[in-house]
Structures are given as C-alpha cells and as structure tokens.
C-alpha atoms as a PDB file:
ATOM      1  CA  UNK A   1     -17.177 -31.824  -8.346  1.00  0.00           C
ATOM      2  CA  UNK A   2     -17.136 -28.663 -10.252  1.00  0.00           C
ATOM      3  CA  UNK A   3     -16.254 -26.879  -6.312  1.00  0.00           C
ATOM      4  CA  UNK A   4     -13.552 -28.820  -6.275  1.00  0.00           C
ATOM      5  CA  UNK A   5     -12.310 -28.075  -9.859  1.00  0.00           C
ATOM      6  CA  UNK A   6     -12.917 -24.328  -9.348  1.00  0.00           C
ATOM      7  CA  UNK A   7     -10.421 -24.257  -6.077  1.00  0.00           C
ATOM      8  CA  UNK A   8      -8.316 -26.681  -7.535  1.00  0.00           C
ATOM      9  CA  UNK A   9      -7.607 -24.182 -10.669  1.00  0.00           C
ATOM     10  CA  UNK A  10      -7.316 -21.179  -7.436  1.00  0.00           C
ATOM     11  CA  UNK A  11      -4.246 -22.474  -6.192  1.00  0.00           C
ATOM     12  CA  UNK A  12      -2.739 -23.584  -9.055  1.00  0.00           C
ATOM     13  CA  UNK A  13      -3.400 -19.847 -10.437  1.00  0.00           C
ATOM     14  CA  UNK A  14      -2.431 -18.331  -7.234  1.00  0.00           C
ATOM     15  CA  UNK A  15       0.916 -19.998  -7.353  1.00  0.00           C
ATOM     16  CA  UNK A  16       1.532 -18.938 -10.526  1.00  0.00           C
ATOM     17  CA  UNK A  17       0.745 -15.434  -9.699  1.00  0.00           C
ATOM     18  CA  UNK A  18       3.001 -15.440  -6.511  1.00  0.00           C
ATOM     19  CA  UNK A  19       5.566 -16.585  -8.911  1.00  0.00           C
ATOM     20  CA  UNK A  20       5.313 -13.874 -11.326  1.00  0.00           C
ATOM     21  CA  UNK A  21       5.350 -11.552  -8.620  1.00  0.00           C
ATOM     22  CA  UNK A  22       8.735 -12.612  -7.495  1.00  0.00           C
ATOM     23  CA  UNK A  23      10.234 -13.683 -10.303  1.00  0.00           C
ATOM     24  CA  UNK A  24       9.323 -10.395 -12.248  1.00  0.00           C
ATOM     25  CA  UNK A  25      10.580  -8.487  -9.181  1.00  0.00           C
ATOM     26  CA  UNK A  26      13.989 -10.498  -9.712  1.00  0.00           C
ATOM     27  CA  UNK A  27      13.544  -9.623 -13.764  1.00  0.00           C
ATOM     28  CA  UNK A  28      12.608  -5.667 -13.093  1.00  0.00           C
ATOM     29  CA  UNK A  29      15.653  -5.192 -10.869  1.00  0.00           C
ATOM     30  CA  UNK A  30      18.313  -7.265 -12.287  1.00  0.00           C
ATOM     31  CA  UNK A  31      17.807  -5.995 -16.012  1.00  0.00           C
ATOM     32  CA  UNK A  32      15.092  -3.441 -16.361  1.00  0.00           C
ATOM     33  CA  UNK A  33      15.987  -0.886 -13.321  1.00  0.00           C
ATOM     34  CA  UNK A  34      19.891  -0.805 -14.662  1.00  0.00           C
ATOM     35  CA  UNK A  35      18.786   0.548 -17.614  1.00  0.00           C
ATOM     36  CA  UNK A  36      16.424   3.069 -16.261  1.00  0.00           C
ATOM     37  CA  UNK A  37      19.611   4.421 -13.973  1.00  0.00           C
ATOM     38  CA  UNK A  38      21.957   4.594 -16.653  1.00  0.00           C
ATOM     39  CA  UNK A  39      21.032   8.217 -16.876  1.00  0.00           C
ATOM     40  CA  UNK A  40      20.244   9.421 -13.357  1.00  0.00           C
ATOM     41  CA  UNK A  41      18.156  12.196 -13.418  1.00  0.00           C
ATOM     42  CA  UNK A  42      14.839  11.789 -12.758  1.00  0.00           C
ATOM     43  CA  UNK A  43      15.814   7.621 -12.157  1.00  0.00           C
ATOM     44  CA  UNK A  44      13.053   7.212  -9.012  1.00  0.00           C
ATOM     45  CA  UNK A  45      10.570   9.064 -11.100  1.00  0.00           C
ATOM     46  CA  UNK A  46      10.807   6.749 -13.692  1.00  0.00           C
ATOM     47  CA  UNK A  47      11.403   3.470 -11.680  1.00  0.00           C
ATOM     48  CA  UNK A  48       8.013   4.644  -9.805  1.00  0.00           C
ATOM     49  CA  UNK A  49       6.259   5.113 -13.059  1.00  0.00           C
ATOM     50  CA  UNK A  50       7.133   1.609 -14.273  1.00  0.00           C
ATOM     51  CA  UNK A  51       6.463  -0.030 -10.916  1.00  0.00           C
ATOM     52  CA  UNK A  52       2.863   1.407 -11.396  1.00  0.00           C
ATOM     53  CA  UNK A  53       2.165   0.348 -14.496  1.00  0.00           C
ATOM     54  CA  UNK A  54       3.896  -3.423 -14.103  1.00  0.00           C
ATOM     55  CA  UNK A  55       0.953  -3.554 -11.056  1.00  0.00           C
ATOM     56  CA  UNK A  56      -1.553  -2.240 -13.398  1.00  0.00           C
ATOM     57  CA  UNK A  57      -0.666  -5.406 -15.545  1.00  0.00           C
ATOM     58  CA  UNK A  58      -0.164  -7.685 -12.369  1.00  0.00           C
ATOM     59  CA  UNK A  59      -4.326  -6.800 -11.395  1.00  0.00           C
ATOM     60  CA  UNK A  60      -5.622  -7.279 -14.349  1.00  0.00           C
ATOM     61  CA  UNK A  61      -3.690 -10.927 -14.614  1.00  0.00           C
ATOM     62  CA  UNK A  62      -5.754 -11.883 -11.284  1.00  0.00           C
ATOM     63  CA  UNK A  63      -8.982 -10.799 -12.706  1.00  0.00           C
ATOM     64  CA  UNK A  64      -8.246 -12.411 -15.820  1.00  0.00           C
ATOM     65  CA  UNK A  65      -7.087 -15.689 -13.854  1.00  0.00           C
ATOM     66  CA  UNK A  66     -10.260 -15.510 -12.707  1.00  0.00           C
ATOM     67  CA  UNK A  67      -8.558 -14.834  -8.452  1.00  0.00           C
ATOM     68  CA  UNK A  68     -10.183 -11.577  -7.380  1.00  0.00           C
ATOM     69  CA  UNK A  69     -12.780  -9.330  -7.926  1.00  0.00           C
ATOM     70  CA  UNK A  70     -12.659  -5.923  -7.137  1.00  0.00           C
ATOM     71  CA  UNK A  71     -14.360  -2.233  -6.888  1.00  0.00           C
ATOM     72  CA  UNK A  72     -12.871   0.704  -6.546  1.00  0.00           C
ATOM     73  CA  UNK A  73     -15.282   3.447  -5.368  1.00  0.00           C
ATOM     74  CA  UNK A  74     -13.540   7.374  -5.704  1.00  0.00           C
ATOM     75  CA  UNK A  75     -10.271   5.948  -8.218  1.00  0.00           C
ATOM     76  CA  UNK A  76     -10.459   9.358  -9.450  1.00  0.00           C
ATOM     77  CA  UNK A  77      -8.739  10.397  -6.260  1.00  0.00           C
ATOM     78  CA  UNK A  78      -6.043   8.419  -6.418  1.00  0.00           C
ATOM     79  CA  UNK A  79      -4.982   9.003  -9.655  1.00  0.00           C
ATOM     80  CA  UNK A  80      -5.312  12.379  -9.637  1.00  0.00           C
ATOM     81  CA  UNK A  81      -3.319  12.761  -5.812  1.00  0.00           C
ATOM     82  CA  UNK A  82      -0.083  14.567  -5.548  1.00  0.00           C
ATOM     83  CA  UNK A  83       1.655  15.420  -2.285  1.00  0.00           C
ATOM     84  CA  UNK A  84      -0.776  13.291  -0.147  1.00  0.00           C
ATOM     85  CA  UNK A  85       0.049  10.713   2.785  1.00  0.00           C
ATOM     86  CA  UNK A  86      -2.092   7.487   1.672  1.00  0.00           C
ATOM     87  CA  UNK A  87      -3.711   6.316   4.735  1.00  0.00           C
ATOM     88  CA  UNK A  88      -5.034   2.804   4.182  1.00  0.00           C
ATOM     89  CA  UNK A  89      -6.216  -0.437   6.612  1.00  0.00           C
ATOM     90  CA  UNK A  90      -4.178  -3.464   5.738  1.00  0.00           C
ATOM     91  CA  UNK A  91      -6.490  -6.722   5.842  1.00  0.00           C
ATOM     92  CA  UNK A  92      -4.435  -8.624   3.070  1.00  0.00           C
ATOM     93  CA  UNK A  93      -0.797  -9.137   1.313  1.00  0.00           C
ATOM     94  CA  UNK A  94      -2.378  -7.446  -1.787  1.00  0.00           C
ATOM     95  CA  UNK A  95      -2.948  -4.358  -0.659  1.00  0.00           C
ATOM     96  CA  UNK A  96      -0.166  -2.237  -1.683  1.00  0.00           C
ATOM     97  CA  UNK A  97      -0.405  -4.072  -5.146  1.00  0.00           C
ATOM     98  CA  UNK A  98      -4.186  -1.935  -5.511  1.00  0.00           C
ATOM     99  CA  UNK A  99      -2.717   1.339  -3.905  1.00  0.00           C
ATOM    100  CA  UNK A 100       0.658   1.103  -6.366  1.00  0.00           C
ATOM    101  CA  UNK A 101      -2.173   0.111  -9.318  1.00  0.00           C
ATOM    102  CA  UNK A 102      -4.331   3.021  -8.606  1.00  0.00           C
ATOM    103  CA  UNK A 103      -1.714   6.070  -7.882  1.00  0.00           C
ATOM    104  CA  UNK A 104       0.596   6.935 -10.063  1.00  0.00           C
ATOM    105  CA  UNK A 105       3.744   8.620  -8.572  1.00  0.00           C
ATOM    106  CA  UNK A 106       4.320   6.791  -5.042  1.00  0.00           C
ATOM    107  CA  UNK A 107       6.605   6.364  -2.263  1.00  0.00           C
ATOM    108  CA  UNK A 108       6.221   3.355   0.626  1.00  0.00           C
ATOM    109  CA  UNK A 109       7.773   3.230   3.856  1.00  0.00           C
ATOM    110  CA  UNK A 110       9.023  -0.853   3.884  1.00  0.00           C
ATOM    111  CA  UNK A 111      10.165  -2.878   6.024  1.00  0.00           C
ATOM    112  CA  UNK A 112      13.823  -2.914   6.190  1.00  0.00           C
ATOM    113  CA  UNK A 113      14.332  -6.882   5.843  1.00  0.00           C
ATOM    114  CA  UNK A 114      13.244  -5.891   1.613  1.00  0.00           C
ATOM    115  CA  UNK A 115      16.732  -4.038   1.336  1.00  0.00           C
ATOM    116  CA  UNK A 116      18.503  -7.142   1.755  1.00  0.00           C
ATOM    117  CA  UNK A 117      16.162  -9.616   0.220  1.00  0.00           C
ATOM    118  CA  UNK A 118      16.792 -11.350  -3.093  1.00  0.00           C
ATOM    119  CA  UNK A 119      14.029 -10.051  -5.228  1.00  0.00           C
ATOM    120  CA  UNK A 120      12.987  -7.336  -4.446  1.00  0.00           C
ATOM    121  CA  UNK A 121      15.693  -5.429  -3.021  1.00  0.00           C
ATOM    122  CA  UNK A 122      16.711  -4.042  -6.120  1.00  0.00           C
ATOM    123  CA  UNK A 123      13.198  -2.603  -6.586  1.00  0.00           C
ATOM    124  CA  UNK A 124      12.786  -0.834  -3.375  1.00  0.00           C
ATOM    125  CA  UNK A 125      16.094   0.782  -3.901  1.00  0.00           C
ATOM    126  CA  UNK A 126      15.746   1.818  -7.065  1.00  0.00           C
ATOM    127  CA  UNK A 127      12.919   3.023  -6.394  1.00  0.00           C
ATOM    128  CA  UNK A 128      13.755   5.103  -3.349  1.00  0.00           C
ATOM    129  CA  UNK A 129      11.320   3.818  -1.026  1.00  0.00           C
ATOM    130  CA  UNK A 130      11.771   4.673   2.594  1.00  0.00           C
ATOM    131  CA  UNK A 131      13.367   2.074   5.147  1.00  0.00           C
ATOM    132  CA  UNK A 132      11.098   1.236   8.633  1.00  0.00           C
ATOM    133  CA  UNK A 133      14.355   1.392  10.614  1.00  0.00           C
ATOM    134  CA  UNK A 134      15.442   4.704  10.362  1.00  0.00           C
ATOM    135  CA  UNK A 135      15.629   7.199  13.350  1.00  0.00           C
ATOM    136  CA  UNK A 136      12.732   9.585  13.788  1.00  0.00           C
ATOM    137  CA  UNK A 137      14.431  12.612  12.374  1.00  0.00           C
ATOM    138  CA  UNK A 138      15.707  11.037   8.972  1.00  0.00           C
ATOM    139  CA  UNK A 139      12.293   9.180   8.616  1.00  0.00           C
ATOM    140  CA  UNK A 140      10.205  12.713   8.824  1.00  0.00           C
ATOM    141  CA  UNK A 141      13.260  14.265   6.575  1.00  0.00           C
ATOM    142  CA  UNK A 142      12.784  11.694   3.339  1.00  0.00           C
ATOM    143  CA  UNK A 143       8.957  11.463   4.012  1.00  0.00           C
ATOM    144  CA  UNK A 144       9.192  15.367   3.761  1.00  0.00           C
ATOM    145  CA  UNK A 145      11.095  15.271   0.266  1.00  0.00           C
ATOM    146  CA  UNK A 146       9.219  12.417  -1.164  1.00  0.00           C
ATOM    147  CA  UNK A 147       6.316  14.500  -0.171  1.00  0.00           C
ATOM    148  CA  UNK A 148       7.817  18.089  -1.771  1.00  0.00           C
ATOM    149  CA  UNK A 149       8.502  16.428  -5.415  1.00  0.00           C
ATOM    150  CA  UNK A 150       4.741  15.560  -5.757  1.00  0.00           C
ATOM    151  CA  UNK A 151       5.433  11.595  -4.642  1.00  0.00           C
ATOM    152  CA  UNK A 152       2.410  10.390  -3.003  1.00  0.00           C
ATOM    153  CA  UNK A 153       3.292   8.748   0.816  1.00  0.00           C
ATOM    154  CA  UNK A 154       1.938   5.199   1.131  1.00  0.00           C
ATOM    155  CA  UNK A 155       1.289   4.040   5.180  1.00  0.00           C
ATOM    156  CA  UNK A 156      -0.417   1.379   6.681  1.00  0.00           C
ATOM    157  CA  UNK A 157      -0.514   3.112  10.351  1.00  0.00           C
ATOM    158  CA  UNK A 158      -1.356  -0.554  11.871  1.00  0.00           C
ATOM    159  CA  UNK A 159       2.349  -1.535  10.535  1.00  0.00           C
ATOM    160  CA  UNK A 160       1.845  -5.109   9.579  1.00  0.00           C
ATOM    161  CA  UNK A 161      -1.795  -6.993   8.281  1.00  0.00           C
ATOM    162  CA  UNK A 162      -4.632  -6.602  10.081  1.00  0.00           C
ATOM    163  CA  UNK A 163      -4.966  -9.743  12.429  1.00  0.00           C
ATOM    164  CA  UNK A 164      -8.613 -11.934  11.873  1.00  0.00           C
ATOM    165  CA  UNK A 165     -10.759 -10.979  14.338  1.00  0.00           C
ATOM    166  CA  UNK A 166      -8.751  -8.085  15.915  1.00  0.00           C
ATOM    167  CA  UNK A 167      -9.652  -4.695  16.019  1.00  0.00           C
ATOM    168  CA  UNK A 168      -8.113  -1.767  14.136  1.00  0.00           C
ATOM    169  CA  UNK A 169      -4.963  -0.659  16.021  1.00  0.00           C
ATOM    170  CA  UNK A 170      -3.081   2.482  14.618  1.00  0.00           C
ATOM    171  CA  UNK A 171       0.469   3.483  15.692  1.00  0.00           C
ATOM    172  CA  UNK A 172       1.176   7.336  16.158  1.00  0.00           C
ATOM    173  CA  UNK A 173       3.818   7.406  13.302  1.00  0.00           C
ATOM    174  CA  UNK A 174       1.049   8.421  10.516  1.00  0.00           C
ATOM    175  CA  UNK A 175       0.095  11.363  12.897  1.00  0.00           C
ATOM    176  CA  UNK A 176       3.708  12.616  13.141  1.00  0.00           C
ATOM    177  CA  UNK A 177       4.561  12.567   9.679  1.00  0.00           C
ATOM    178  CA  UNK A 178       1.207  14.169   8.983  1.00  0.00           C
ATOM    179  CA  UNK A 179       1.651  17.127  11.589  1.00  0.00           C
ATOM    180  CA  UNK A 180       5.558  17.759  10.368  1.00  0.00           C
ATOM    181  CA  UNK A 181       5.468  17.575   7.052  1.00  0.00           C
ATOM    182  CA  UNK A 182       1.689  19.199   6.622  1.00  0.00           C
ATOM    183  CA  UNK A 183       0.749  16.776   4.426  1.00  0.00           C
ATOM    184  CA  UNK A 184      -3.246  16.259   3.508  1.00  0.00           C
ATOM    185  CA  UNK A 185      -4.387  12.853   4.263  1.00  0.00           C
ATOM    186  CA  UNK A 186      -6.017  10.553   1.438  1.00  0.00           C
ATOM    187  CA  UNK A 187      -8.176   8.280   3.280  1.00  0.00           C
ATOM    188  CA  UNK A 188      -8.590   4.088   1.822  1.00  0.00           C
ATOM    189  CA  UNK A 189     -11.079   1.655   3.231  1.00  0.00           C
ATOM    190  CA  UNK A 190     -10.166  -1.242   2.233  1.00  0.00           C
ATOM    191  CA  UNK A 191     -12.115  -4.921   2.752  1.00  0.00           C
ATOM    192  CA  UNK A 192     -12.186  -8.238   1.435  1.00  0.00           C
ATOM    193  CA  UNK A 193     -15.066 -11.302   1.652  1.00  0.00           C
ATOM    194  CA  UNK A 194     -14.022 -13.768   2.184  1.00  0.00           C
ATOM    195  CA  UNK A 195     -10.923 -12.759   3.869  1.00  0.00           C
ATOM    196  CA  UNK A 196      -7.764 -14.433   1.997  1.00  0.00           C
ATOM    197  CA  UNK A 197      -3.764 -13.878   2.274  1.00  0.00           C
ATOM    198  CA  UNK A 198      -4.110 -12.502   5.717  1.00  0.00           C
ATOM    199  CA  UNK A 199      -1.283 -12.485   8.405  1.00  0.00           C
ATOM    200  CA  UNK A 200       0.061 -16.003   9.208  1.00  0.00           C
ATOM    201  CA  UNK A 201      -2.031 -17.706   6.285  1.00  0.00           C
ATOM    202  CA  UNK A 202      -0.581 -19.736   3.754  1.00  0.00           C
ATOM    203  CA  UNK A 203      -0.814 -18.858   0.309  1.00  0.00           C
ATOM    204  CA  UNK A 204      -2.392 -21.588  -0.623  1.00  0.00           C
ATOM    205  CA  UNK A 205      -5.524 -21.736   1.654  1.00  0.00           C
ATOM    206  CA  UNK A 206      -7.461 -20.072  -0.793  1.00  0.00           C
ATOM    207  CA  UNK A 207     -11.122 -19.544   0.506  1.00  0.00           C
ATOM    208  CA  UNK A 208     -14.069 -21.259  -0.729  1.00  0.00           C
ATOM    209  CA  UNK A 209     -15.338 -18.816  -3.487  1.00  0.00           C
ATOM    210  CA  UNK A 210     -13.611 -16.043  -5.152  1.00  0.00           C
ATOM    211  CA  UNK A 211     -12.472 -12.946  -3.214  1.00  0.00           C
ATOM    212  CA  UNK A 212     -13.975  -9.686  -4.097  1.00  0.00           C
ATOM    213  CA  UNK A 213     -11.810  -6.683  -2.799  1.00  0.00           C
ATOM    214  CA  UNK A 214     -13.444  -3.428  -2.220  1.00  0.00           C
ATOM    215  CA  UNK A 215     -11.450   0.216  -1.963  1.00  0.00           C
ATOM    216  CA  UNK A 216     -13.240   2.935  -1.087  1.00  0.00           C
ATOM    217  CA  UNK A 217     -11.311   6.475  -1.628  1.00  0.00           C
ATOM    218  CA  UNK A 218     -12.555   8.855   0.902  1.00  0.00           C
ATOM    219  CA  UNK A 219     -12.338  13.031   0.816  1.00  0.00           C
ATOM    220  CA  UNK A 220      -8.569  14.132   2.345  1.00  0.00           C
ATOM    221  CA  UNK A 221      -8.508  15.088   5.590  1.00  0.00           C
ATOM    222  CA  UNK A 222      -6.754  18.712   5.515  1.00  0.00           C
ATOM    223  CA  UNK A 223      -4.097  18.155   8.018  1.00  0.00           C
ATOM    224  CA  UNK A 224      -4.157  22.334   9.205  1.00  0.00           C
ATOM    225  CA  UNK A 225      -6.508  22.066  11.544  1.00  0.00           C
ATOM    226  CA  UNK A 226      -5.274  19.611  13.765  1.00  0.00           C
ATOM    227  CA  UNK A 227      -1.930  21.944  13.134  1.00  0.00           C
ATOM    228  CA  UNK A 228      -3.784  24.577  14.694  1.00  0.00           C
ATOM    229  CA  UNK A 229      -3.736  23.224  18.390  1.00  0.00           C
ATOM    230  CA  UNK A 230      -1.564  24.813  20.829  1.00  0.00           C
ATOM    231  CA  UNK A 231       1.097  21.862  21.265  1.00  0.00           C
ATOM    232  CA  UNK A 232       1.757  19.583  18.501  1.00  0.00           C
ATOM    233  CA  UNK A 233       0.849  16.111  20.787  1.00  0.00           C
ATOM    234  CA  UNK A 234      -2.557  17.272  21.198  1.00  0.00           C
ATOM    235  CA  UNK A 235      -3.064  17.725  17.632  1.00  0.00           C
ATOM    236  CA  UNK A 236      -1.243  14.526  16.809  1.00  0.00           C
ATOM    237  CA  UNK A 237      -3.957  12.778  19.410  1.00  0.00           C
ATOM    238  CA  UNK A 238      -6.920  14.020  17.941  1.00  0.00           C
ATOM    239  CA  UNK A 239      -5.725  13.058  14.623  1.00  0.00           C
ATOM    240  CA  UNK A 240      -5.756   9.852  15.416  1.00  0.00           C
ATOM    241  CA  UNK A 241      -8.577   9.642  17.623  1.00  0.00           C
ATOM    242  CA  UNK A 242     -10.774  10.816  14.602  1.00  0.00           C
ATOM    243  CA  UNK A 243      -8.577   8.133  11.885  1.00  0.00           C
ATOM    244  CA  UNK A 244      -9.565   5.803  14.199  1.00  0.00           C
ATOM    245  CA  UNK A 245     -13.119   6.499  14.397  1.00  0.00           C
ATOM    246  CA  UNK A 246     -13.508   6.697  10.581  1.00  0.00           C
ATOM    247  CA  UNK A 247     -11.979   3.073  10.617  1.00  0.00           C
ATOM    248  CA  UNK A 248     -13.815   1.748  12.960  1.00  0.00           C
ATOM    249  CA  UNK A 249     -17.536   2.699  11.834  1.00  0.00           C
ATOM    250  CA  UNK A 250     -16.544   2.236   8.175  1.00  0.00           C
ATOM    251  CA  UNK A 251     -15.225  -1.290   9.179  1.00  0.00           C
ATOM    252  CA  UNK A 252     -18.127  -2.552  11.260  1.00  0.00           C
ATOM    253  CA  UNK A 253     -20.318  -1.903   8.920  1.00  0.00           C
ATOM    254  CA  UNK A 254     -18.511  -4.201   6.784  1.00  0.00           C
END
C-alpha cells in the first residue's frame, strides 16, 4: 500500500514538474526575456545567466518533490569552464536541465522544430542557441563565436536520447567542431538507475523507486593533439575513436 502511495504521489509530482517546465518557459519568454532585450547589449549574456539559474531552481524543486536523486562528481569543472565544447551521453530528457544547472554561461545546439514551438521558442532565441539545421559552414561559424565570448558549447554527439539497450553511437559533428574551432573538450558521464524519461517513454511511466542521476565531470581532453595529424579527417577519426572508448568502458561499468 505505501508502494503504491509513493508512485502514486511520482506522477502526480512529475506532472506538475513537466508543467512548470513549460509553462515557465511560456512565462520566461513572453514577459521576462522582453525585458532583458530592452537594452541589447550583452541581451544573450544575460538571458543565459537567467536560464541557469531558473534550472538551478527547477533541480532543486525535483529533489524537494522528492523525483530524483543525484551526484555530481568534479561540479567544480563545470562551473568554473569557459570556452569548452560540453561533451555529454544523453540517457534521459533531463539531461540538459543538469548541464544548464551546473555551467554557468552556455550555448546548445537544438533542434530546429524549438524555433517554432510555442513555449519555448522564445527562449532558445533569446537566448541565441544554435539551430540543428544549419549548413556546415554557418554551424562551425556560430559554434566558433559562441565559443570566442567565453560561452560554453553544449553537444550530445549521439543527437537524440540514448535508446534502452543500444549501444553508444556518436556522430562526427562533435569532432568537426572540435578540430575547427580548437576548442578543449569537457567530458560528462552521465547515468541513471533505474532508467526513466528515456526515448519513446511516456512521462508518466515513472519507475518503481526513485531515480538517482549520477554526472561525473571528467579532465578536458586538449583538442591540439589530435590537431597535430597531418590531414584534419585523421585527427577527427581518432578523436572519436578515443570519445568513444571513454564512453564505452565508463558505461559498462555502469
């Protein structure tokens, strides 16, 4: 009986936190983010700021509801980074919430679909976050100036949530933006038990006991060695042969 209360009180709480989420997105751009650009220097600096402090309160609302638990292992990192592409695996919707928490001036590359969405479209423009859709060159050419201001470079390599039971599969973007802009690499491990809000599931399928989140910061990984190979591919390859086999170990042993 008291099971069945506990989970009961889960997805009642985790509907009201998807709702806050949404509706405070709707709040943040439709009267907060105005303000911010009346005066418009220095407007994604500030929108950035805000965004990372409104997740800062939005993770400490699911530990206080009780949702998640989590431990962050090297924060220091994080909130200390400047300049660095944020290289993270991407098991669960809530991921970029702990990144955005953690880091304090950050840029995302998102998928396009945000710009027009109701809620959050005003965010990720105000913002200045970086559309998915973009051609090669002006992708590499606003990574590159998000990148020179200090803005830290948020990228989930696999591009969408991890699927159950799949292995780790990075795409070659994270490499190229790496080897062209020269940016250092801040490596995130992150893993959940028992998996929740994975691809396809409902938000509502909580699991049967509370989710505790774990984020482990890893040492950069100075991007001028792999600039040092003769051709740019082959540096770009071993890159991500050796992201890959951080992942994987790291991952398998859970």
């Amino acid at each position: 009986m008291f099971d069945l209360i506990q989970r009961t009180w889960r997805v009642l709480a985790t509907g009201f936190a998807f709702a806050c989420f949404f509706l405070g997105g709707a709040v943040l751009a439709g009267m907060v983010f105005p303000i911010l650009a009346i005066r418009n220097e220095g407007r994604q600096d500030r929108t950035q700021r805000l965004i990372h402090h409104v997740f800062r309160f939005y993770l400490r609302m699911l530990r206080g509801l009780g949702l998640i638990r989590l431990e962050v292992i090297g924060g220091e990192r994080l909130a200390t980074s400047q300049g660095k592409i944020i290289v993270a695996n991407h098991p669960t919707l809530l991921d970029v919430v702990f990144l955005m928490a953690l880091t304090p001036r950050v840029c995302c590359i998102v998928k396009h679909e945000l710009w027009d969405n109701r809620y959050l479209k005003g965010v990720v423009r105000a913002a200045g976050y970086i559309r998915n859709d973009l051609d090669p060159d002006a992708t590499i050419t606003a990574c590159r100036e998000t990148l020179r201001r200090g803005n830290n470079l948020i990228v989930f390599p696999e591009g969408t949530r991890t699927r159950i039971g799949a292995p780790v599969q990075f795409r070659r973007g994270v490499a190229n933006i790496a080897m062209l802009t020269g940016a250092s690499i801040q490596l995130v491990v992150i893993s959940c038990k028992p998996l929740t809000l994975t691809k396809g599931e409902p938000w509502y399928r909580v699991p049967p006991r509370r989710p505790r989140f774990r984020l482990e910061i890893d040492q950069p990984m100075d991007i001028r060695r792999f600039m040092a190979y003769p051709h740019r591919g082959l540096g770009a390859r071993r890159l991500m042969r050796e992201m890959h086999e951080f992942y994987s170990g790291r991952l398998a042993r859970g």
